[in-house]
Protein backbone atom coordinates (compact mmCIF):
# COMPACT_ATOMS: atom_id res chain seq x y z
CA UNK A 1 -8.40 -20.09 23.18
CA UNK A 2 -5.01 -18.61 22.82
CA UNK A 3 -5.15 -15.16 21.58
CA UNK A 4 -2.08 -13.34 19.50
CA UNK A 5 -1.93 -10.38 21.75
CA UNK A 6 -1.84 -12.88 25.30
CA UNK A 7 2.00 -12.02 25.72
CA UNK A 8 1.58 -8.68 25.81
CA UNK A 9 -1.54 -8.83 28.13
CA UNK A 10 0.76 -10.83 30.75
CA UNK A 11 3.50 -8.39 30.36
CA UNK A 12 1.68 -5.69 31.18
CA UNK A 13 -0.56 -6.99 33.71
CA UNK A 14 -3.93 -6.89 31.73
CA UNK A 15 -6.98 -8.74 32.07
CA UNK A 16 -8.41 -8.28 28.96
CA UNK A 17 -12.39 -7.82 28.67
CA UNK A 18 -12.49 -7.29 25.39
CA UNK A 19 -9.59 -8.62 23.49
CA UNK A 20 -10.89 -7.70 19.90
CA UNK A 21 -10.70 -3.65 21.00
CA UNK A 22 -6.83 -4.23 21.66
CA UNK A 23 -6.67 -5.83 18.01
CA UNK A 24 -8.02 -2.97 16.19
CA UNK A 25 -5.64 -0.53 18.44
CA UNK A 26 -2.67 -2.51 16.42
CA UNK A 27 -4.30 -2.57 13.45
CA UNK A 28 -2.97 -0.56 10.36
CA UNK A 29 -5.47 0.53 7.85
CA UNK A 30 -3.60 -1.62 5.43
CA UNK A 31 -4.49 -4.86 6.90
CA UNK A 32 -8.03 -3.56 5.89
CA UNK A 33 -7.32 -5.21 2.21
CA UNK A 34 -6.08 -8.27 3.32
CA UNK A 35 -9.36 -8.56 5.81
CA UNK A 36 -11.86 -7.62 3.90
CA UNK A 37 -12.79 -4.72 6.38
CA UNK A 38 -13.52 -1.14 6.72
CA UNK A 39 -12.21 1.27 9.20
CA UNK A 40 -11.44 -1.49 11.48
CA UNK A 41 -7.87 0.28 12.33
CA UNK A 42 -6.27 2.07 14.82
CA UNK A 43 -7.28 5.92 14.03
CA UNK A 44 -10.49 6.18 16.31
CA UNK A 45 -9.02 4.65 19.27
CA UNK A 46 -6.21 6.96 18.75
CA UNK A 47 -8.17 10.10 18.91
CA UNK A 48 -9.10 8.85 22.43
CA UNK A 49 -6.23 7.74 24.00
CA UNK A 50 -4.41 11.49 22.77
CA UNK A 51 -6.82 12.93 25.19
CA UNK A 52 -5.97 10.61 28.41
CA UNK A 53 -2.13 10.64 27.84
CA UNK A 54 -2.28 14.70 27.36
CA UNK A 55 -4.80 15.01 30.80
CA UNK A 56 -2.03 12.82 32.36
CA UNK A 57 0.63 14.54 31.13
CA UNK A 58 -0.95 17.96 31.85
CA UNK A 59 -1.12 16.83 35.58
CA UNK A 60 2.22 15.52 36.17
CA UNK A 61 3.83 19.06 34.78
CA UNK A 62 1.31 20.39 37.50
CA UNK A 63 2.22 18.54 40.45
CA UNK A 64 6.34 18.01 40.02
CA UNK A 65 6.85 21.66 38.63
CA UNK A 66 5.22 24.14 40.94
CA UNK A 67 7.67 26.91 40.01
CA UNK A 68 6.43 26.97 36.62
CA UNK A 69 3.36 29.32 35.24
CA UNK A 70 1.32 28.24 32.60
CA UNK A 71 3.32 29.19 29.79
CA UNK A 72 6.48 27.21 30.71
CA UNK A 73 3.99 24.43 31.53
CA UNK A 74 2.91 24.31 28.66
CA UNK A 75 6.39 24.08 26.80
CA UNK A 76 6.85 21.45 29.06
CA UNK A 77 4.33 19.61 28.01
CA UNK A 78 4.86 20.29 24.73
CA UNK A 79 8.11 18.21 25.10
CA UNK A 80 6.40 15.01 25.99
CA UNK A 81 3.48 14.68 23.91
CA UNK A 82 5.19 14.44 20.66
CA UNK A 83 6.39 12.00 18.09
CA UNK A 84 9.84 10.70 19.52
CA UNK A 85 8.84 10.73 23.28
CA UNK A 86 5.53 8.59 22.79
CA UNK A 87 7.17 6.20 19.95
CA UNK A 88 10.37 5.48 22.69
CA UNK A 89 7.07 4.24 24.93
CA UNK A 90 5.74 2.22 22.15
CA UNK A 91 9.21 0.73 21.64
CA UNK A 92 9.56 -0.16 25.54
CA UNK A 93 6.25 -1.80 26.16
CA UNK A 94 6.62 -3.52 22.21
CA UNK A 95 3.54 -2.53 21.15
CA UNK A 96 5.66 -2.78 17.36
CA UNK A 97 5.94 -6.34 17.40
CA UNK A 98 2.12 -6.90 17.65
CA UNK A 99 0.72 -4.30 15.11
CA UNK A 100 -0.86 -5.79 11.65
CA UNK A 101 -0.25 -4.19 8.78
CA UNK A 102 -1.22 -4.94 4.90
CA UNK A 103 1.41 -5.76 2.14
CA UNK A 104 0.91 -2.63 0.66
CA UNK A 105 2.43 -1.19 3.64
CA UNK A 106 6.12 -0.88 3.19
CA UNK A 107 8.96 -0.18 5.69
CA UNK A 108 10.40 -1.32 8.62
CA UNK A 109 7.96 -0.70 11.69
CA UNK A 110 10.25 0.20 14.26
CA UNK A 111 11.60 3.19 12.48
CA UNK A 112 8.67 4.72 11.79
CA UNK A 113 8.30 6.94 14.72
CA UNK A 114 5.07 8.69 13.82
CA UNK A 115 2.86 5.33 13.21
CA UNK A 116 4.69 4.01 17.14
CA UNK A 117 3.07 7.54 18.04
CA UNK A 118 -0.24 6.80 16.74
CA UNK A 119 -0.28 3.18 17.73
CA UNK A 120 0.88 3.89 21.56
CA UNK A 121 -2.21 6.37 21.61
CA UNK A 122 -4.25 3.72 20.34
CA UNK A 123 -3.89 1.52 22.94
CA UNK A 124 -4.06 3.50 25.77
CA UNK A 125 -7.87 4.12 23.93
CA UNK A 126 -8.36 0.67 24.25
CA UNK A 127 -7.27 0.22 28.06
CA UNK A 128 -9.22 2.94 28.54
CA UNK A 129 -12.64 1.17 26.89
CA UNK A 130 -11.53 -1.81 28.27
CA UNK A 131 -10.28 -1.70 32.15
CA UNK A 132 -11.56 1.71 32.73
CA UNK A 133 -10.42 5.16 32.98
CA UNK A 134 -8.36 4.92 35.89
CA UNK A 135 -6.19 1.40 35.07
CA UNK A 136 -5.18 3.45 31.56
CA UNK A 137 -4.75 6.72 33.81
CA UNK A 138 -1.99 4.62 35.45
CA UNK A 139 -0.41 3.12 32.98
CA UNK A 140 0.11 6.33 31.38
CA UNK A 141 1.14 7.89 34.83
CA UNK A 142 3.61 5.23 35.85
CA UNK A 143 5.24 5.38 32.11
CA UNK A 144 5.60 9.30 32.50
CA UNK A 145 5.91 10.31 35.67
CA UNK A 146 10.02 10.09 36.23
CA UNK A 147 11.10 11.86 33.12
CA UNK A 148 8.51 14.51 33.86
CA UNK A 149 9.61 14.42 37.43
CA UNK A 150 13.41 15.41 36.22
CA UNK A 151 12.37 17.77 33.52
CA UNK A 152 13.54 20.78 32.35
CA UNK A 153 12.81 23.19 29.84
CA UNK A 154 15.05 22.23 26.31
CA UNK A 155 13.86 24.51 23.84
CA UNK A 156 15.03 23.21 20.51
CA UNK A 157 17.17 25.00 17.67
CA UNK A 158 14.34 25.17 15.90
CA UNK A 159 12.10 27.83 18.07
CA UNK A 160 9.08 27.47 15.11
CA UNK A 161 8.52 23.64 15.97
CA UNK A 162 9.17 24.02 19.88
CA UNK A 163 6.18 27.34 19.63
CA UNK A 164 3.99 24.96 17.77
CA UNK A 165 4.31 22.57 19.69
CA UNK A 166 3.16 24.33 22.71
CA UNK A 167 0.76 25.62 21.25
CA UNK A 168 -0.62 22.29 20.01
CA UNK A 169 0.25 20.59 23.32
CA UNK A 170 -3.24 22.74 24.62
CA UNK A 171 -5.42 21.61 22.36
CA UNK A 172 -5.31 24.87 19.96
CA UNK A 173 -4.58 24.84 16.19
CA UNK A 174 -1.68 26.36 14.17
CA UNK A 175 -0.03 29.45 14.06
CA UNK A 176 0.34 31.69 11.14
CA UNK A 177 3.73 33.96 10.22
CA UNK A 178 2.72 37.15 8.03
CA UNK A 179 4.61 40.03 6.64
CA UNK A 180 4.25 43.38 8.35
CA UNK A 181 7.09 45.42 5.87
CA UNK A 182 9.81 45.01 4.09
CA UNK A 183 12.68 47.71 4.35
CA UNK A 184 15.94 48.70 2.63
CA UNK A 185 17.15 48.47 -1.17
CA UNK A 186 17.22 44.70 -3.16
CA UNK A 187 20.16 43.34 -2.30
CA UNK A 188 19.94 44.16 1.81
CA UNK A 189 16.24 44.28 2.78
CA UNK A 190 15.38 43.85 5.97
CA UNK A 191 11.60 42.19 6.73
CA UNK A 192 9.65 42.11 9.62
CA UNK A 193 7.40 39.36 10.83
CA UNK A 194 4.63 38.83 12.87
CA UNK A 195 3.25 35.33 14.66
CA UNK A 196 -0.37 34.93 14.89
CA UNK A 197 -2.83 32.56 16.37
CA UNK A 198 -6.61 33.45 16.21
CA UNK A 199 -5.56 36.64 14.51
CA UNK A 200 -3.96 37.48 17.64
CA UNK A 201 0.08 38.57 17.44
CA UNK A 202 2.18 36.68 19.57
CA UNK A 203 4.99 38.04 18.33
CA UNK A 204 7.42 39.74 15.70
CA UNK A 205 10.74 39.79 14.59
CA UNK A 206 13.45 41.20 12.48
CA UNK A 207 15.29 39.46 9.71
CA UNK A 208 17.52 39.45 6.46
CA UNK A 209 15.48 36.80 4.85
CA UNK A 210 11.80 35.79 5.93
CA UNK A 211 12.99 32.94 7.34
CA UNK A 212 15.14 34.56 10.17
CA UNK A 213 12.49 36.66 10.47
CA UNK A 214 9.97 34.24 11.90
CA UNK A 215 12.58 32.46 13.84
CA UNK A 216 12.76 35.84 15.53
CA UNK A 217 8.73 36.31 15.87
CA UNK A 218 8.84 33.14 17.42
CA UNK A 219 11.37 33.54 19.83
CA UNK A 220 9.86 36.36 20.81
CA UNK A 221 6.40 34.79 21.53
CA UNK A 222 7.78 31.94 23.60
CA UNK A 223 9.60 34.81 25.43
CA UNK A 224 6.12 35.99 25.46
CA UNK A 225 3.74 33.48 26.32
CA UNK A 226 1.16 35.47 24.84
CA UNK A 227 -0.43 32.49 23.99
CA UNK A 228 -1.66 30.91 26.94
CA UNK A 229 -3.64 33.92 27.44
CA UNK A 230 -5.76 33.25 24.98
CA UNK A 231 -8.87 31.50 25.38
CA UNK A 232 -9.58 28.05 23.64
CA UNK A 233 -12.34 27.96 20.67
CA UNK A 234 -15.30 26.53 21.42
């Protein structure tokens, strides 16, 4: 029996076990109304398939940048698993054209980069239930490998989202920005800012407005790499 999903099977050179996993991978959880179904949608299998494309990631960074310590590693990781790099693999392999979604679900599929994010994670959950850890270790690999290969360190304008994102990119949770003082009269203050994760200061920095401030604390902590010291909670 001919199944919905068979083109993209042949494209990408799977013999599907299970066929039904790779359904609920491209599943939204608005097709849930139309089906009459509960949590039968893509969110589980995405919290599995983060974890293999962020080991795989992790290692190619490793092996193609040995002139790199762990801090710049982990920028550079940083810059692959997130929204647009993962949604530009979605749009290659055309995971888009296969995903189900509800009619309360409105938009145009293709330009919603954060649901190609969460749908490309998806399935790599599935291939990993279904062919096993090391077909979905290579599918992942041979997807990543060359623009990893050729990488280099682009920090962004914005140095708040390119700290979180490193930050994130090993597994930890987000960073705070507090006040230390406040100097000078009304009208020309100047503050200072601090950058903390577990309570720990990665950084500070010096501003007219709080804003500039922690743009400046977190300049200074990717200068820093403070961070990667810092243990993992348990």
């Amino acid at each position: 029996m001919k199944h919905r999903l068979d083109p993209l099977f042949e494209k990408l050179g799977i013999n599907a076990k299970n066929k039904d996993v790779y359904d609920v991978a491209l599943t939204h959880s608005s097709f849930n109304a139309v089906s009459n179904r509960k949590h039968q949608d893509y969110e589980r299998l995405e919290f599995l398939g983060d974890s293999v494309v962020g080991m795989v990631v992790s290692e190619l960074c490793y092996r193609y940048h040995p002139e790199m310590q762990q801090g710049d590693l982990s920028i550079l990781k940083s810059q692959f698993i997130r929204t647009e790099s993962e949604a530009g693999f979605a749009l290659s392999v055309g995971l888009g054209e296969y995903l189900r979604t509800g009619p309360s679900y409105i938009g145009n599929i293709g330009d919603n980069l954060s649901m190609l994010e969460d749908i490309f994670e998806s399935f790599v959950g599935a291939m990993y239930l279904d062919q096993g850890k090391d077909f979905a270790y290579d599918f992942v690999y041979s997807l990543f490998e060359k623009p990893i290969s050729h990488a280099k360190i682009e920090y962004e304008e914005n140095p708040k989202s390119e700290l979180q994102e490193a930050i994130q990119a090993d597994g930890r949770e987000t960073v705070s920005y507090r006040l230390i003082k406040e100097e000078g009269p009304s009208n020309n203050k100047v503050y200072t800012i601090g950058v903390y994760l577990m309570d720990i200061e990665l950084g500070r920095g010096n501003g007219r407005s709080k804003k500039e401030a922690e743009t400046a604390a977190a300049k200074d902590a990717l200068n820093k790499r403070a961070f990667v010291e810092i243990p993992l909670e348990e």
